[in-house]
C-alpha atoms as a PDB file:
ATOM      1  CA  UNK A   1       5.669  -0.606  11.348  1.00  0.00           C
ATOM      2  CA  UNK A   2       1.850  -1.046  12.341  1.00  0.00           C
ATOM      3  CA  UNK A   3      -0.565  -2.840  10.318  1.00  0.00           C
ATOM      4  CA  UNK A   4      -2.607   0.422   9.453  1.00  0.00           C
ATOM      5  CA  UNK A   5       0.808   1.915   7.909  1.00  0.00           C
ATOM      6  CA  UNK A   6       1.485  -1.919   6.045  1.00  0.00           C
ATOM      7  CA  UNK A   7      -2.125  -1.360   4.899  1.00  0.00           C
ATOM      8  CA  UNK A   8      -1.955   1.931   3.529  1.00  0.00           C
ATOM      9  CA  UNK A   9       1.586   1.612   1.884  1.00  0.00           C
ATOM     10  CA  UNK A  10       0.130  -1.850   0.072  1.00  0.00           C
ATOM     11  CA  UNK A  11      -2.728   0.277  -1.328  1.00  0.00           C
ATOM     12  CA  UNK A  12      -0.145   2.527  -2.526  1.00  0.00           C
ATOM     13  CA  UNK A  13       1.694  -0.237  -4.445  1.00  0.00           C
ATOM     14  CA  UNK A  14      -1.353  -1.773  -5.881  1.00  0.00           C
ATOM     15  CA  UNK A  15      -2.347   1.596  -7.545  1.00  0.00           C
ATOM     16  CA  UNK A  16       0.797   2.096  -8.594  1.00  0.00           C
ATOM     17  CA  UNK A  17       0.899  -1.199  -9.918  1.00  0.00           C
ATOM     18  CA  UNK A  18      -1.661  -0.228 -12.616  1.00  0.00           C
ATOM     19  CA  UNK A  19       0.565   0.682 -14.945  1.00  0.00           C
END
């Protein structure tokens, strides 16, 4: 897995995180 693709997927878990 590159760091670009860690990056993005952690982005996705933050948002979906908000609720």
């Amino acid at each position: 897995i590159s760091t670009s693709e860690r990056k993005k997927i952690t982005s996705i878990i933050e948002d979906s995180s908000i609720y």
